[in-house]
Protein backbone atom coordinates (compact mmCIF):
# COMPACT_ATOMS: atom_id res chain seq x y z
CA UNK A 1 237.19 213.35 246.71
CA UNK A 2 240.58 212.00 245.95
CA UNK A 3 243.02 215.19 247.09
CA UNK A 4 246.81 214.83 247.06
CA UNK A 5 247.03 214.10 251.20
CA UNK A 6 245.64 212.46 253.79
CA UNK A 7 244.20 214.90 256.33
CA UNK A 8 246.14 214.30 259.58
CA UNK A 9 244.16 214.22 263.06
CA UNK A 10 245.10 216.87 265.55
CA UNK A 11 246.17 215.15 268.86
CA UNK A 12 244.20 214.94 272.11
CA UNK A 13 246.81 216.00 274.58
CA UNK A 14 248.40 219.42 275.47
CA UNK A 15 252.01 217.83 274.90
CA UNK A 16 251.44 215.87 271.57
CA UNK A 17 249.73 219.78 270.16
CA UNK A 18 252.76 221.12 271.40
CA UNK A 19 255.15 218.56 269.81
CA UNK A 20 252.98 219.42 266.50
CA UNK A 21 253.98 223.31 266.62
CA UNK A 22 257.63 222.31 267.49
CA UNK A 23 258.08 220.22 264.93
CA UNK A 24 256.84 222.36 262.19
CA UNK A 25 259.14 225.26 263.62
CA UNK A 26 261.85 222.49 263.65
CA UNK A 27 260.98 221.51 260.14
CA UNK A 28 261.24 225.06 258.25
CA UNK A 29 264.70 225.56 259.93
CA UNK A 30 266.20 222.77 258.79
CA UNK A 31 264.60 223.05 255.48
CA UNK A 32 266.23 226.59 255.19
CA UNK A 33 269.63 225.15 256.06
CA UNK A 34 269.55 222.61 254.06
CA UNK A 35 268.67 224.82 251.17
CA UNK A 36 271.50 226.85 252.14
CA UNK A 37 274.10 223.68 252.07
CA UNK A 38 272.98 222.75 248.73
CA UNK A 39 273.24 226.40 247.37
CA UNK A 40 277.02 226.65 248.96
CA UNK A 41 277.93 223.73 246.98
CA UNK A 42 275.99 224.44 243.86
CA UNK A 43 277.98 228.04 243.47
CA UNK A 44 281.43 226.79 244.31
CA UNK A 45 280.76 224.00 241.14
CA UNK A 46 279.76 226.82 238.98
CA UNK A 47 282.73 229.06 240.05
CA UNK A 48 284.77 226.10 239.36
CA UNK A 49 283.16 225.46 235.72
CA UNK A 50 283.34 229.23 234.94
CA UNK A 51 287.67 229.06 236.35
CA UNK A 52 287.16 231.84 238.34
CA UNK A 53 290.33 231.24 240.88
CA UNK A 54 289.70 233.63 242.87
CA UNK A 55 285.95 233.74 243.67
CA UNK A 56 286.02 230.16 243.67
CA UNK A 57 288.25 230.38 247.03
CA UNK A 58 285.95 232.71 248.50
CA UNK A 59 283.21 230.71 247.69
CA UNK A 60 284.86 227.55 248.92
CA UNK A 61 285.71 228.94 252.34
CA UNK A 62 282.09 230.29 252.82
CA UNK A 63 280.75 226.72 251.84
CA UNK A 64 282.82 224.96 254.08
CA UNK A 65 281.36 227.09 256.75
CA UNK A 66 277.94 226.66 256.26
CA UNK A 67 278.64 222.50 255.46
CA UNK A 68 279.91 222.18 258.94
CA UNK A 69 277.15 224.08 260.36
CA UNK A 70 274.88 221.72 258.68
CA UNK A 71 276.74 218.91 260.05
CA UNK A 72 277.01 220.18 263.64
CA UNK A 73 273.41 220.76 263.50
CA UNK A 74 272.59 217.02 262.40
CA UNK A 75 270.80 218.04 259.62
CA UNK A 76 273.67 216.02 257.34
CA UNK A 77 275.46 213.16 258.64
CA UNK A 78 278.83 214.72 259.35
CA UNK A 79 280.49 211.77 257.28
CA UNK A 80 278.17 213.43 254.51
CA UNK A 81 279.75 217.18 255.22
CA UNK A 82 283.21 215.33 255.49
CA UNK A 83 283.09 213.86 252.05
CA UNK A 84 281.11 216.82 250.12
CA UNK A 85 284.36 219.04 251.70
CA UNK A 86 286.52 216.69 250.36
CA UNK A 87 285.10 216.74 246.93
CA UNK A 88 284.62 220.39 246.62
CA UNK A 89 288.57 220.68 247.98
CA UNK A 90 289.91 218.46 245.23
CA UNK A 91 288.28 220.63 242.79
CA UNK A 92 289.12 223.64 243.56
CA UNK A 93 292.46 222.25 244.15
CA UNK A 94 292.69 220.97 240.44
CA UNK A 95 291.37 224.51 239.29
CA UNK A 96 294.38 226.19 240.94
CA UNK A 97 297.07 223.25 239.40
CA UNK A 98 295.18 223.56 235.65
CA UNK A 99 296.04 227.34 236.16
């Protein structure tokens, strides 16, 4: 009797069934970007723990890519992308004046 969810009713008309199969096509995209954002940033902080100057500018450039993808999608708020950029920058910026 008591499962995790709620079962959700299927709706009546053509266009709310078809709203149903957009969204969950909508849904698994922007899940697999979002992913993606957080795993851009998550290696360009480990490059920057490990010192690695070099990969760490790769990685930084490819990050900064996908962020603004992210953000021109409206998956992120672009202030969001804006500031994560600016964070990562000052970072790798630091790593490059420490060496």
């Amino acid at each position: 009797m008591a499962s995790g969810k709620p079962k959700k009713k299927n709706p009546r008309l053509a266009s709310g069934r078809k709203r149903v199969r957009q969204d969950i096509k909508i849904n698994a995209a922007n899940t697999s970007l979002r992913s993606k954002y957080r795993t851009a940033v998550k290696n360009v902080e480990k490059a920057v723990l490990a010192g690695d100057k070099s990969k760490v500018v790769e990685l930084f450039a490819k990050a900064q890519s996908v962020i603004d993808t992210v953000s021109d999608k409206g998956i992120f708020h672009k202030n969001k992308a804006a500031r994560d950029k600016s964070r990562l920058a000052a970072k790798v910026k630091a790593l490059a004046l420490a060496a």
